[in-house]
N, C-alpha and C. Protein backbone atom coordinates (compact mmCIF):
# COMPACT_ATOMS: atom_id res chain seq x y z
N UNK A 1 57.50 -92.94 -112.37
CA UNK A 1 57.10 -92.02 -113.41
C UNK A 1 56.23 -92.77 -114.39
N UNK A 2 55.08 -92.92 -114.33
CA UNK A 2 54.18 -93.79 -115.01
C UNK A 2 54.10 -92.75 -116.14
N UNK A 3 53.34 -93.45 -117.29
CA UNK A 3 53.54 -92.74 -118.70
C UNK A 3 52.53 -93.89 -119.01
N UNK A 4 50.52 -92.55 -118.90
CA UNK A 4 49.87 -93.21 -119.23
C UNK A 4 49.53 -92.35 -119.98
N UNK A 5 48.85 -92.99 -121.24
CA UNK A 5 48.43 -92.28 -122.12
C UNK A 5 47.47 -93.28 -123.43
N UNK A 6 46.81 -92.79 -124.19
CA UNK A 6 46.18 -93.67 -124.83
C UNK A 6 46.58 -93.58 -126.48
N UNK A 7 47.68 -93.07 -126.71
CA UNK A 7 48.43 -92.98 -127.92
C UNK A 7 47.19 -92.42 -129.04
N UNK A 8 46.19 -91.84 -128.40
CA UNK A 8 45.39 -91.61 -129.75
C UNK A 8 44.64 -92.55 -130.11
N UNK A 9 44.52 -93.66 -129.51
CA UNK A 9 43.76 -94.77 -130.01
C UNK A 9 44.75 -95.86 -131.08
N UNK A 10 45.58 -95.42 -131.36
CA UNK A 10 46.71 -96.14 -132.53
C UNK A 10 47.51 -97.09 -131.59
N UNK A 11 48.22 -98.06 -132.00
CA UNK A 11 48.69 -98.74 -131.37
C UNK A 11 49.86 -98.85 -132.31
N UNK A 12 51.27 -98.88 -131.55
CA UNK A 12 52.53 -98.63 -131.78
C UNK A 12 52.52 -99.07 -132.98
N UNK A 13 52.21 -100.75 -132.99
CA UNK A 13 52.61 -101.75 -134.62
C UNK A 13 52.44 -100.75 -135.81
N UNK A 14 51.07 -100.41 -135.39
CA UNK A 14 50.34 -99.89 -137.02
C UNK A 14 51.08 -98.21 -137.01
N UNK A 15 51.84 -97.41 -136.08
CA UNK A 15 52.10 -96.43 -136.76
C UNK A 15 53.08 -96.47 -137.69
N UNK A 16 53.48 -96.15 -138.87
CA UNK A 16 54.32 -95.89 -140.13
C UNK A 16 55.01 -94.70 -140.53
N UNK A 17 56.08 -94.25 -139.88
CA UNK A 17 56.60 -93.46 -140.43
C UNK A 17 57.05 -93.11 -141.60
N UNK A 18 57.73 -92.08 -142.35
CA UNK A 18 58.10 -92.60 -144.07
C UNK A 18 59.57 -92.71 -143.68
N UNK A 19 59.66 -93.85 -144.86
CA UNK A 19 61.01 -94.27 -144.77
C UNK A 19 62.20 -93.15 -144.93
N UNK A 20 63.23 -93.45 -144.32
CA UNK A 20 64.39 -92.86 -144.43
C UNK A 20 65.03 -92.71 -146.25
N UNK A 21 65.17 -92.32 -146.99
CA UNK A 21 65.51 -92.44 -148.42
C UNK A 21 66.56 -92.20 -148.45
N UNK A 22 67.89 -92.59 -148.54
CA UNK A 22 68.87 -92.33 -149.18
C UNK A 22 69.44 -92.36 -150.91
N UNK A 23 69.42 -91.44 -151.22
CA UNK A 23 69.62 -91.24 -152.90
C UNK A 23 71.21 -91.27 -153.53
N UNK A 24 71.25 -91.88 -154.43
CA UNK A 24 72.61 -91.79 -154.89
C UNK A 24 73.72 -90.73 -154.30
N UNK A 25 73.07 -89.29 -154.94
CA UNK A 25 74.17 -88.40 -155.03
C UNK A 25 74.50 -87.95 -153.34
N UNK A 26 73.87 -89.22 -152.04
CA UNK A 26 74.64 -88.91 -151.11
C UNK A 26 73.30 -87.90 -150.45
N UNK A 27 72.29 -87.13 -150.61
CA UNK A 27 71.31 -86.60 -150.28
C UNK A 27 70.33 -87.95 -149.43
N UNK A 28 69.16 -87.48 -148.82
CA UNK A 28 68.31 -88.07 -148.57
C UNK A 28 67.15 -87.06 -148.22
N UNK A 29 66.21 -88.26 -147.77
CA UNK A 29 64.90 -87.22 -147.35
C UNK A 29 64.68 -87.20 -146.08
N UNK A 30 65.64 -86.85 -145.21
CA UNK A 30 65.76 -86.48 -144.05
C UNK A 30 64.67 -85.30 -143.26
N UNK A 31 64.63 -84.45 -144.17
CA UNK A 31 64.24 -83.11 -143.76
C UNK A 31 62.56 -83.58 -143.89
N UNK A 32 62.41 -84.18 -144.44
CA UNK A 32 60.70 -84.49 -144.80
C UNK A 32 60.39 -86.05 -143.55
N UNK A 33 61.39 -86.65 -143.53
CA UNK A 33 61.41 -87.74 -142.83
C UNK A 33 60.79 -86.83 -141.18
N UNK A 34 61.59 -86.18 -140.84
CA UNK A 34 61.79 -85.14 -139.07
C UNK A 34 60.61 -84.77 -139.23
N UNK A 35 60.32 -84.41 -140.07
CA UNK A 35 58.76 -83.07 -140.13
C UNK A 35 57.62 -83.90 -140.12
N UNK A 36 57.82 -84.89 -140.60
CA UNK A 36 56.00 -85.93 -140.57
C UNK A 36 56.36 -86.89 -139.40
N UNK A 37 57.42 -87.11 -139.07
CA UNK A 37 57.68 -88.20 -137.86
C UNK A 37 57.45 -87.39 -136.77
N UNK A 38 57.84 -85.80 -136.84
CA UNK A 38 57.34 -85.76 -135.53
C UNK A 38 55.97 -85.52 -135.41
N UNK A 39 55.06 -85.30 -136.89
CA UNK A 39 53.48 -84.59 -136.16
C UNK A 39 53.04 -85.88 -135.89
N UNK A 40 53.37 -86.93 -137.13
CA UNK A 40 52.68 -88.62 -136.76
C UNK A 40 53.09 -88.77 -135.05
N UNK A 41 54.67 -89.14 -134.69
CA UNK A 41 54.58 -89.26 -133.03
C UNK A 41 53.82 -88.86 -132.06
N UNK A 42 53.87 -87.23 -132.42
CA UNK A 42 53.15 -86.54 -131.54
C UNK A 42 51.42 -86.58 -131.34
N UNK A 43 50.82 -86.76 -132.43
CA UNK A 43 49.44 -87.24 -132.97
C UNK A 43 49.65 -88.21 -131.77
N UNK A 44 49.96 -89.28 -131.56
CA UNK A 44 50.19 -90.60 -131.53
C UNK A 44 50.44 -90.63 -130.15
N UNK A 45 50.87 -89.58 -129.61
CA UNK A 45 51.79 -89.07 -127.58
C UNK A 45 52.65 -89.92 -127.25
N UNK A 46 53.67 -90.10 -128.88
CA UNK A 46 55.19 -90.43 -128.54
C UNK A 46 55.74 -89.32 -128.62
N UNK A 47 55.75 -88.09 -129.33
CA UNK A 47 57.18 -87.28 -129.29
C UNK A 47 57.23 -87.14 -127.80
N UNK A 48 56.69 -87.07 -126.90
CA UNK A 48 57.06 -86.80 -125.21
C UNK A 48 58.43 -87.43 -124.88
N UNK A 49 58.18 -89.02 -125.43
CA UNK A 49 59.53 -89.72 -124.88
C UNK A 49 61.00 -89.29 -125.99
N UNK A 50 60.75 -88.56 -127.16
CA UNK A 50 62.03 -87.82 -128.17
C UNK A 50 62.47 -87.02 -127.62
N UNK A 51 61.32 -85.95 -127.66
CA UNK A 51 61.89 -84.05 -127.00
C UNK A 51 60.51 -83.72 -126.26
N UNK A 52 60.38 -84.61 -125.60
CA UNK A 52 59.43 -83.79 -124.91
C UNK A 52 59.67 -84.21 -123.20
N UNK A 53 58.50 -83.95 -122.55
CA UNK A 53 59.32 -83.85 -121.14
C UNK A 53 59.58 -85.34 -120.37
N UNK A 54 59.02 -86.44 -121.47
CA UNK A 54 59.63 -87.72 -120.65
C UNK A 54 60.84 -88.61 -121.67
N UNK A 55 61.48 -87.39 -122.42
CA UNK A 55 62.49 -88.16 -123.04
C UNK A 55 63.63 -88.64 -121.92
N UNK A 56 63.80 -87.98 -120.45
CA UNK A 56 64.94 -88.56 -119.64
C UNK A 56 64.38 -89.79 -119.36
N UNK A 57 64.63 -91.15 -119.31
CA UNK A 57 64.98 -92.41 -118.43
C UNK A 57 64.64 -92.09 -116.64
N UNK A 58 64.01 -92.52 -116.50
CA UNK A 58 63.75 -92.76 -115.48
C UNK A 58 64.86 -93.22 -114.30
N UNK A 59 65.29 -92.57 -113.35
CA UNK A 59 66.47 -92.99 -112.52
C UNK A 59 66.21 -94.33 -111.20
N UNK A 60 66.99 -94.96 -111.64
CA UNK A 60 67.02 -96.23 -110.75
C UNK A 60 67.86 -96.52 -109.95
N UNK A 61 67.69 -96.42 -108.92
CA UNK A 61 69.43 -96.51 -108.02
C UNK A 61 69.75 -97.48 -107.77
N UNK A 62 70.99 -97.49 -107.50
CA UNK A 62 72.00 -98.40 -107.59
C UNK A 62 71.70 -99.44 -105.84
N UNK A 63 71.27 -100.93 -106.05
CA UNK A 63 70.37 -101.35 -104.97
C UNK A 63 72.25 -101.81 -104.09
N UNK A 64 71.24 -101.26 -103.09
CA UNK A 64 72.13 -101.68 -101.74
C UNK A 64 71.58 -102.55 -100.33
N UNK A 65 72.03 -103.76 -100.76
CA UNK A 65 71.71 -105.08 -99.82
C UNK A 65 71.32 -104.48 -98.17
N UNK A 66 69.93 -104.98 -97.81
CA UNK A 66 70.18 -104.54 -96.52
C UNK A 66 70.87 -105.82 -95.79
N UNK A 67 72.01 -105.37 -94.60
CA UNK A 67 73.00 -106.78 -93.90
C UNK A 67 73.10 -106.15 -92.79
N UNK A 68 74.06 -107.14 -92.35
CA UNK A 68 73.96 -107.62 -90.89
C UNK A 68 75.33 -107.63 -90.13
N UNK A 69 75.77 -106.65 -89.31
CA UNK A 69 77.52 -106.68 -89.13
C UNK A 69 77.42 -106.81 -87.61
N UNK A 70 78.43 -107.11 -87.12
CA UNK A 70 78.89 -107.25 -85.96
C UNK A 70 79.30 -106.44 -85.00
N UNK A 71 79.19 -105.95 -84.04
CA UNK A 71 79.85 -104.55 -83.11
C UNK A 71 79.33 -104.38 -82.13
N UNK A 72 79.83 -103.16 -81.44
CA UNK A 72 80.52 -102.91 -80.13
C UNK A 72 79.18 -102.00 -80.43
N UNK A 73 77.89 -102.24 -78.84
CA UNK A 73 77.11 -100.88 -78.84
C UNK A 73 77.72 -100.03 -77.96
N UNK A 74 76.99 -98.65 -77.61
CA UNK A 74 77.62 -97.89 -76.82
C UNK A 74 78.52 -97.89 -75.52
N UNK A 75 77.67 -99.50 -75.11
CA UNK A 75 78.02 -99.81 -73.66
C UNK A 75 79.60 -100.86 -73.82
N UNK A 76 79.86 -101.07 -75.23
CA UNK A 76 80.71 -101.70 -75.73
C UNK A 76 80.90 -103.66 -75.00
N UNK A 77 79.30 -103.72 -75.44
CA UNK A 77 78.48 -105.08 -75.35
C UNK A 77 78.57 -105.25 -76.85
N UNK A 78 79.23 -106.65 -77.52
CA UNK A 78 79.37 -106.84 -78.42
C UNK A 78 77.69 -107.53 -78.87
N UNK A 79 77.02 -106.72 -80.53
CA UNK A 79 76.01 -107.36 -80.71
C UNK A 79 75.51 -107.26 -81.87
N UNK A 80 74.68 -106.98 -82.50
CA UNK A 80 74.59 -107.22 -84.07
C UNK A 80 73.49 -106.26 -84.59
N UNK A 81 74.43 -105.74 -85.74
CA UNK A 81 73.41 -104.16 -86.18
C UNK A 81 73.19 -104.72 -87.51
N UNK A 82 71.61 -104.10 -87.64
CA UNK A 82 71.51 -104.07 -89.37
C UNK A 82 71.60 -102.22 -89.79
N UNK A 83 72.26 -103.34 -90.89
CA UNK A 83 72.63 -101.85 -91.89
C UNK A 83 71.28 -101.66 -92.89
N UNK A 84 70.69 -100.97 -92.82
CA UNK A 84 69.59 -100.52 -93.67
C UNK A 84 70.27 -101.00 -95.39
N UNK A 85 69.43 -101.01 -96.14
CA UNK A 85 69.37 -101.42 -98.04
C UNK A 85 68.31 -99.93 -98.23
N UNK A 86 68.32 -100.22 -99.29
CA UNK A 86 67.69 -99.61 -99.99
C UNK A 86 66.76 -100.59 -101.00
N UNK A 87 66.60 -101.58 -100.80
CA UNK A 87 65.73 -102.48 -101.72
C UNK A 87 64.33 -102.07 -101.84
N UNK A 88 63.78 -101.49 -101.07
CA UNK A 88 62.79 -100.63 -100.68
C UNK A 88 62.49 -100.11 -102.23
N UNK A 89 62.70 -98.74 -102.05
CA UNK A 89 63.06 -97.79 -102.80
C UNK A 89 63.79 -98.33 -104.54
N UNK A 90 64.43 -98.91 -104.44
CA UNK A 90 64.37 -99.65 -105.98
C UNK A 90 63.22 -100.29 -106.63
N UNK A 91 62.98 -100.65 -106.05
CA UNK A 91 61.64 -101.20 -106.25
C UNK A 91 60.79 -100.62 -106.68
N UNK A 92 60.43 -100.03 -106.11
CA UNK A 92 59.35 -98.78 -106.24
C UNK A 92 59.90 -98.37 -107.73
N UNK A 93 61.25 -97.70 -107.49
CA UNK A 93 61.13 -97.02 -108.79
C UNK A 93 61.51 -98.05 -109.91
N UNK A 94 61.59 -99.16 -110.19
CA UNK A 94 61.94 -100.43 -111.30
C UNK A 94 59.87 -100.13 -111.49
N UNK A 95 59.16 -100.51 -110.51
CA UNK A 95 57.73 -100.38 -110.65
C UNK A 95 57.50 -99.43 -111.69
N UNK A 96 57.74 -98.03 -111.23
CA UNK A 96 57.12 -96.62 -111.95
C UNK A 96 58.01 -96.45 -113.13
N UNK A 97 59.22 -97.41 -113.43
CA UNK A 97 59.65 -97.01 -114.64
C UNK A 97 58.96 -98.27 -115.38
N UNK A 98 58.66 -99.25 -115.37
CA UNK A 98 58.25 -99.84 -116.10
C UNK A 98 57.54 -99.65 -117.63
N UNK A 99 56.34 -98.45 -117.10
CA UNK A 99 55.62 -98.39 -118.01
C UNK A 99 56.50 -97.29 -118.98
N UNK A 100 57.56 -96.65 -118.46
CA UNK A 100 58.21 -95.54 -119.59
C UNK A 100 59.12 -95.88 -120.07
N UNK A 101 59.66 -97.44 -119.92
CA UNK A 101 60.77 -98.37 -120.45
C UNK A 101 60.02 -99.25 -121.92
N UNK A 102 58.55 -99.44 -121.36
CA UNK A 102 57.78 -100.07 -122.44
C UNK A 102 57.34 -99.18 -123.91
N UNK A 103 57.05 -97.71 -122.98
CA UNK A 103 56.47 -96.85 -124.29
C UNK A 103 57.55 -96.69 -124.60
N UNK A 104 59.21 -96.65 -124.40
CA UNK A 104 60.15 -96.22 -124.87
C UNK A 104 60.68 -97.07 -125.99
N UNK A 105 60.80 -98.34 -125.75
CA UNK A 105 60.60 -99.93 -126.35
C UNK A 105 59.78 -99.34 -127.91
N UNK A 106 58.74 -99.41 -127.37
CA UNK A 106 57.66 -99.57 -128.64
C UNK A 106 58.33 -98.06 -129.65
N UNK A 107 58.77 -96.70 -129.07
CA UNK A 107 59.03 -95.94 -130.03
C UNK A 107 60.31 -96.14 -131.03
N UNK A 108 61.07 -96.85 -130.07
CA UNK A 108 62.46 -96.96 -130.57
C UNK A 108 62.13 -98.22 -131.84
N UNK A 109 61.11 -98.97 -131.77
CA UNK A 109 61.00 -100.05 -132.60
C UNK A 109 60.31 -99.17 -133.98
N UNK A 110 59.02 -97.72 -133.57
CA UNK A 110 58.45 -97.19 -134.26
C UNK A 110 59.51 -97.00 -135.22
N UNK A 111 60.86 -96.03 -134.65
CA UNK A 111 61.98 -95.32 -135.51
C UNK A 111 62.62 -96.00 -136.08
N UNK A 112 62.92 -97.58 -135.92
CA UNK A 112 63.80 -98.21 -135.80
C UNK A 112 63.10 -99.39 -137.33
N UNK A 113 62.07 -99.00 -137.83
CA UNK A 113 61.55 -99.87 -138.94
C UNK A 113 61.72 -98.83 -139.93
N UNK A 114 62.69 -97.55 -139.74
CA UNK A 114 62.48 -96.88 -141.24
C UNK A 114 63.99 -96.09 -141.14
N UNK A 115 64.54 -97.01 -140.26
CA UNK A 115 66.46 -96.91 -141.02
C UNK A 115 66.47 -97.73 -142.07
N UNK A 116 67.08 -97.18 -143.08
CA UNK A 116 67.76 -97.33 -144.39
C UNK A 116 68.40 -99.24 -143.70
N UNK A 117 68.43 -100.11 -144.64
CA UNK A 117 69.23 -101.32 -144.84
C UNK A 117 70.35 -100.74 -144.78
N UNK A 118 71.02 -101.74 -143.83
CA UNK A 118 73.25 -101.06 -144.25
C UNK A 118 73.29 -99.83 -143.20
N UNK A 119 72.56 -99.32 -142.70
CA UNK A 119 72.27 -98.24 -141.88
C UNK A 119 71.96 -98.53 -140.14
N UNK A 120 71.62 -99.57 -140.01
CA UNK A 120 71.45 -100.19 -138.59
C UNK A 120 72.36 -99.82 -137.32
N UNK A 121 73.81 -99.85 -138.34
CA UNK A 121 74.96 -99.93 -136.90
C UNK A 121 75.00 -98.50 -136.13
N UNK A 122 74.47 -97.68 -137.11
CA UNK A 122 74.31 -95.92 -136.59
C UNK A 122 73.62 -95.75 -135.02
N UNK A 123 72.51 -96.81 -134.82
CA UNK A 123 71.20 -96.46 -134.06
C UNK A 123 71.32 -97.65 -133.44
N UNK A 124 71.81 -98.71 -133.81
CA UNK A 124 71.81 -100.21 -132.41
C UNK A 124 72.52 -100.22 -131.16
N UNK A 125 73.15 -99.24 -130.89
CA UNK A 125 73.99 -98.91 -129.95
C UNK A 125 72.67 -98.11 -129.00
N UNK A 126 72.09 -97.52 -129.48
CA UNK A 126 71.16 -96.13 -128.50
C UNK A 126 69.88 -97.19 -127.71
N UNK A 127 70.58 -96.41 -126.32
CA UNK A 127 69.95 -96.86 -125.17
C UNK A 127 67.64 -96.57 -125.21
N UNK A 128 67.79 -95.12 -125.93
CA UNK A 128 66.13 -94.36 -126.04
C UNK A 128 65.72 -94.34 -127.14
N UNK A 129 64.75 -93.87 -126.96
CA UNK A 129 64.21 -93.12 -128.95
C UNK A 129 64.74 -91.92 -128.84
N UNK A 130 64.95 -91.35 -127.44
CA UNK A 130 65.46 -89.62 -128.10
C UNK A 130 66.83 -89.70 -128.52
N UNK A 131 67.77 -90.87 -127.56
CA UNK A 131 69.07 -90.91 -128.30
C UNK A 131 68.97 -91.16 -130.05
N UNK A 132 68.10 -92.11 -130.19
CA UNK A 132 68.21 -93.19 -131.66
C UNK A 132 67.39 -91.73 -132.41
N UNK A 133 66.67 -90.73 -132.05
CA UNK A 133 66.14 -89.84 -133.08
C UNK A 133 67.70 -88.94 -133.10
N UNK A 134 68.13 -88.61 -132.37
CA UNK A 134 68.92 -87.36 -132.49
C UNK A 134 70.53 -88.32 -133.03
N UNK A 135 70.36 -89.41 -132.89
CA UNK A 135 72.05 -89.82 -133.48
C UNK A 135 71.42 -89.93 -135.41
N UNK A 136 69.87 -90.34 -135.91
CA UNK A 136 69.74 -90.35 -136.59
C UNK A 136 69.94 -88.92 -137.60
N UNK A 137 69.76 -87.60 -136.55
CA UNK A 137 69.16 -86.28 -136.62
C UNK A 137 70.96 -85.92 -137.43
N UNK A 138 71.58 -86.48 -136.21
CA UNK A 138 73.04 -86.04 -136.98
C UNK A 138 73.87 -86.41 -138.00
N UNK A 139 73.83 -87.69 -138.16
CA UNK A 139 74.51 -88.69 -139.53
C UNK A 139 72.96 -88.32 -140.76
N UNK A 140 72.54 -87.70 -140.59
CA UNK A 140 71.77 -87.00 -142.26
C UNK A 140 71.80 -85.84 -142.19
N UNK A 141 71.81 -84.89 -141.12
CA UNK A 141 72.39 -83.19 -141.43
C UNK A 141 73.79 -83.14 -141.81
N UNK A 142 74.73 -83.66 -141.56
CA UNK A 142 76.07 -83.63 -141.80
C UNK A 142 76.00 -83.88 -143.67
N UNK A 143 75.72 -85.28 -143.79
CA UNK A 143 75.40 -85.37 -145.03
C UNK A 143 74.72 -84.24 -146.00
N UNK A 144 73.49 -84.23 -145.86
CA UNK A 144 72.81 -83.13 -145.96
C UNK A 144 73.44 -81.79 -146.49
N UNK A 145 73.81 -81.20 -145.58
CA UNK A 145 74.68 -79.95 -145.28
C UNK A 145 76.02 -79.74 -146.18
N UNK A 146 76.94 -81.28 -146.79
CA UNK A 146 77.62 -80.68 -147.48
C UNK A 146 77.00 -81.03 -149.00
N UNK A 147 76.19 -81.65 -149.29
CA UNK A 147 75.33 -81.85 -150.47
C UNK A 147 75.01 -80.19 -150.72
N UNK A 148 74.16 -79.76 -149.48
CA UNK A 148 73.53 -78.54 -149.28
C UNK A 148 74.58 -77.11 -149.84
N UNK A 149 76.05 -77.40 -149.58
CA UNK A 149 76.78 -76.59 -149.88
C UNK A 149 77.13 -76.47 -151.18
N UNK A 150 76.70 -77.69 -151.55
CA UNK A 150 77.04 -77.77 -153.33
C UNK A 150 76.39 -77.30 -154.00
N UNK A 151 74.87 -77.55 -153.45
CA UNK A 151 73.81 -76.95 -154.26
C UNK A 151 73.94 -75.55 -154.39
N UNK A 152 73.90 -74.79 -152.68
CA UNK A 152 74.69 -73.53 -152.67
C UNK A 152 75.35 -72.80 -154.02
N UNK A 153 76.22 -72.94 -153.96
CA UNK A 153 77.79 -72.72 -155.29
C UNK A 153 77.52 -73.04 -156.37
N UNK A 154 76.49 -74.23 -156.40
CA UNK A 154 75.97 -74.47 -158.20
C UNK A 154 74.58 -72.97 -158.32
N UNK A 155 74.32 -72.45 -157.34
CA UNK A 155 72.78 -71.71 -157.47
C UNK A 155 73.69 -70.42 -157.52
N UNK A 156 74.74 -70.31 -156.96
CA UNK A 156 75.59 -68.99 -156.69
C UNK A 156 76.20 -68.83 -158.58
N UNK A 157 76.57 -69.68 -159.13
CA UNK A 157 77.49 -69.81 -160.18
C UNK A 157 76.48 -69.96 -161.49
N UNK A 158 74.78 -70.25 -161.38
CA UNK A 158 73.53 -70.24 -162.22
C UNK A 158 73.61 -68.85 -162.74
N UNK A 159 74.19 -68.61 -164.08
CA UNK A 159 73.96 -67.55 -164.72
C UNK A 159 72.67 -67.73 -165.75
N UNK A 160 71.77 -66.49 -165.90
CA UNK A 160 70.63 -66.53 -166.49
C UNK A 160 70.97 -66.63 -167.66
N UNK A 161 71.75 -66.03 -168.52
CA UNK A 161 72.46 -66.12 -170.10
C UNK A 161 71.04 -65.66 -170.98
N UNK A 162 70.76 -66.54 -171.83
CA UNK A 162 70.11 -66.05 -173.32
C UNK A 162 68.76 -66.73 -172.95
N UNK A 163 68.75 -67.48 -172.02
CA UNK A 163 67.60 -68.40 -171.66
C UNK A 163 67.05 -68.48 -170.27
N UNK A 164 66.32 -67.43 -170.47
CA UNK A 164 65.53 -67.40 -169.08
C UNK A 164 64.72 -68.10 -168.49
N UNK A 165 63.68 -68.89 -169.42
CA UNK A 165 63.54 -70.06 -168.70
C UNK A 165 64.16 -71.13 -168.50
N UNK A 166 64.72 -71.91 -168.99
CA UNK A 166 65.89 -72.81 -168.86
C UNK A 166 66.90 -72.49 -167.64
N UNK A 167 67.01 -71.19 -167.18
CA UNK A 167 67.59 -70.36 -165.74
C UNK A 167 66.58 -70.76 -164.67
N UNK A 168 65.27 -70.57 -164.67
CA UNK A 168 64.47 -70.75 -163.73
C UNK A 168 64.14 -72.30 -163.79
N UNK A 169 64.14 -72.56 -164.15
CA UNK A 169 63.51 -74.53 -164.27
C UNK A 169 64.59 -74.89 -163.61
N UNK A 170 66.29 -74.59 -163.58
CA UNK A 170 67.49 -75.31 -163.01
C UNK A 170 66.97 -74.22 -161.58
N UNK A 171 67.38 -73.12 -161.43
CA UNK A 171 66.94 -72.65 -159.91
C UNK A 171 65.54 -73.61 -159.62
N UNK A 172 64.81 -74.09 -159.50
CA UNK A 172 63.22 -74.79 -159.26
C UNK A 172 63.62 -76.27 -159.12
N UNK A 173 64.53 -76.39 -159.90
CA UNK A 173 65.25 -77.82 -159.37
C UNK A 173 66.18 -77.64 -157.98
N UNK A 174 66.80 -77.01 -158.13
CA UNK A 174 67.87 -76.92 -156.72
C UNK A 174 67.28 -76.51 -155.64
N UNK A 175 66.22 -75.60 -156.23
CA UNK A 175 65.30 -75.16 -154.51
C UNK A 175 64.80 -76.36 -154.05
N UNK A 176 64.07 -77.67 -154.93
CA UNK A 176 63.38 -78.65 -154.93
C UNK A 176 64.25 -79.62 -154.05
N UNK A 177 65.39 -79.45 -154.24
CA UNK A 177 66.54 -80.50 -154.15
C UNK A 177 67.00 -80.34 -152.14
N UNK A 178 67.01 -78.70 -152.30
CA UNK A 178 67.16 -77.86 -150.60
C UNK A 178 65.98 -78.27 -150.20
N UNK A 179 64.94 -78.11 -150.28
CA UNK A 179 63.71 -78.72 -150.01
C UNK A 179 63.38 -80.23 -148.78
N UNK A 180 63.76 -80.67 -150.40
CA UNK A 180 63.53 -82.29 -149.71
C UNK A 180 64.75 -82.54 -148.23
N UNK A 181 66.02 -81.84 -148.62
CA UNK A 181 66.58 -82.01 -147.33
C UNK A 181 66.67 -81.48 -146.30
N UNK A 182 65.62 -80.54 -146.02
CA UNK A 182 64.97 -80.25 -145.04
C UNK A 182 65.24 -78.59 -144.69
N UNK A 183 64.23 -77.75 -143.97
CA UNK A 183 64.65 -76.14 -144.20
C UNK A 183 65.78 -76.23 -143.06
N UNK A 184 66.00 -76.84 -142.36
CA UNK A 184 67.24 -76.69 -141.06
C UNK A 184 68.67 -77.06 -141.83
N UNK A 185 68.90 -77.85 -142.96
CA UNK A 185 70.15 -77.66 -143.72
C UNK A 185 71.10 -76.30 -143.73
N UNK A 186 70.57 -75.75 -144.18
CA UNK A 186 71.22 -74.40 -144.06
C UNK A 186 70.70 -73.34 -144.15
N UNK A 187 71.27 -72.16 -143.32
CA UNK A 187 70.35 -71.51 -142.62
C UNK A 187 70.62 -70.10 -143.95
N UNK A 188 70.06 -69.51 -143.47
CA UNK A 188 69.92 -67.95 -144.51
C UNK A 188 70.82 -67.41 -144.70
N UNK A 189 71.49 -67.40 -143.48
CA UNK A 189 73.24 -66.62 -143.55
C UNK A 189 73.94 -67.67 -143.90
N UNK A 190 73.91 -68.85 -144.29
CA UNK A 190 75.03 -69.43 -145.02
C UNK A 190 74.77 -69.14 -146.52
N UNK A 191 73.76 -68.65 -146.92
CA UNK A 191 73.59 -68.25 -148.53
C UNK A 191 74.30 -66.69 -148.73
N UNK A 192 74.86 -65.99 -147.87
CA UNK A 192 75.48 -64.61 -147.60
C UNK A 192 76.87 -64.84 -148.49
């Protein structure tokens, strides 16, 4: 499965994603992080190996020695058979994965320069970039989401009172706040 492509002319080093931000109150900029990482990747003809159609690994089978056993042929003349391998065929495919092990390499290093410090052990375990995007995807929606619920209940409990602007400047903050953590936080019917 070769995976040729000319990235756009960019070369892995120099692409820059924006950093991951984690903010005090437990928020981050997750939601803005997903949305420019994927048009930059994709610009670039990495999102293929995230969510696109060469995010699977390439399958390599499991090599089986070709040898040499002893036995009885039909005529039950004792004499010596080879057992076919498969070394063949591994080969080949260790060859054609090569190049989608390398672009995979270079993305995972792309994603992998804009985890948060203290944040490493989340994503050093992941074998791809689509694993290391989507384990990233989940440890900041979770977060996210109950930040997101707070904001919720503080926007539910925003009474307008005597001061109507001072009402809208705090709603313009909290929308600001849902915003940055991205529109997939919570969906329309959780504001019901």
């Amino acid at each position: 499965m070769a995976d040729n492509h000319n990235n756009g002319g960019k070369k892995w080093k120099e692409l820059k994603l924006p950093p991951i931000v984690v903010h005090n109150n437990g928020t981050s900029n997750y939601g803005d992080f997903k949305k420019k990482g994927e048009l930059i990747l994709n610009a670039a003809g990495y999102w293929k190996h995230i969510n696109g159609p060469l995010y699977n690994p390439p399958q390599i089978p499991t090599l089986v020695q070709t040898t040499m056993a002893q036995g009885l042929d039909p005529h039950g003349v004792l004499t010596w058979f080879t057992m076919p391998g498969n070394e063949d065929a591994v080969g080949t495919a260790e060859t054609n994965a090569a190049s989608w092990l390398e672009t995979d390499c270079k993305v995972k290093a792309v994603i992998g320069k804009v985890v948060p410090d203290g944040m490493w052990h989340i994503v050093k375990g992941c074998k791809t970039a689509h694993e290391m995007w989507f384990t990233l995807r989940d440890k900041f929606k979770l977060s996210n989401h109950s930040v997101a619920m707070a904001l919720k209940q503080q926007i539910m409990a925003c009474q307008c009172g005597d001061d109507p602007i001072n009402w809208h400047e705090q709603m313009v903050k909290q929308y600001q706040k849902l915003q940055e953590m991205g529109t997939s936080t919570l969906s329309d019917l959780d504001f019901l």
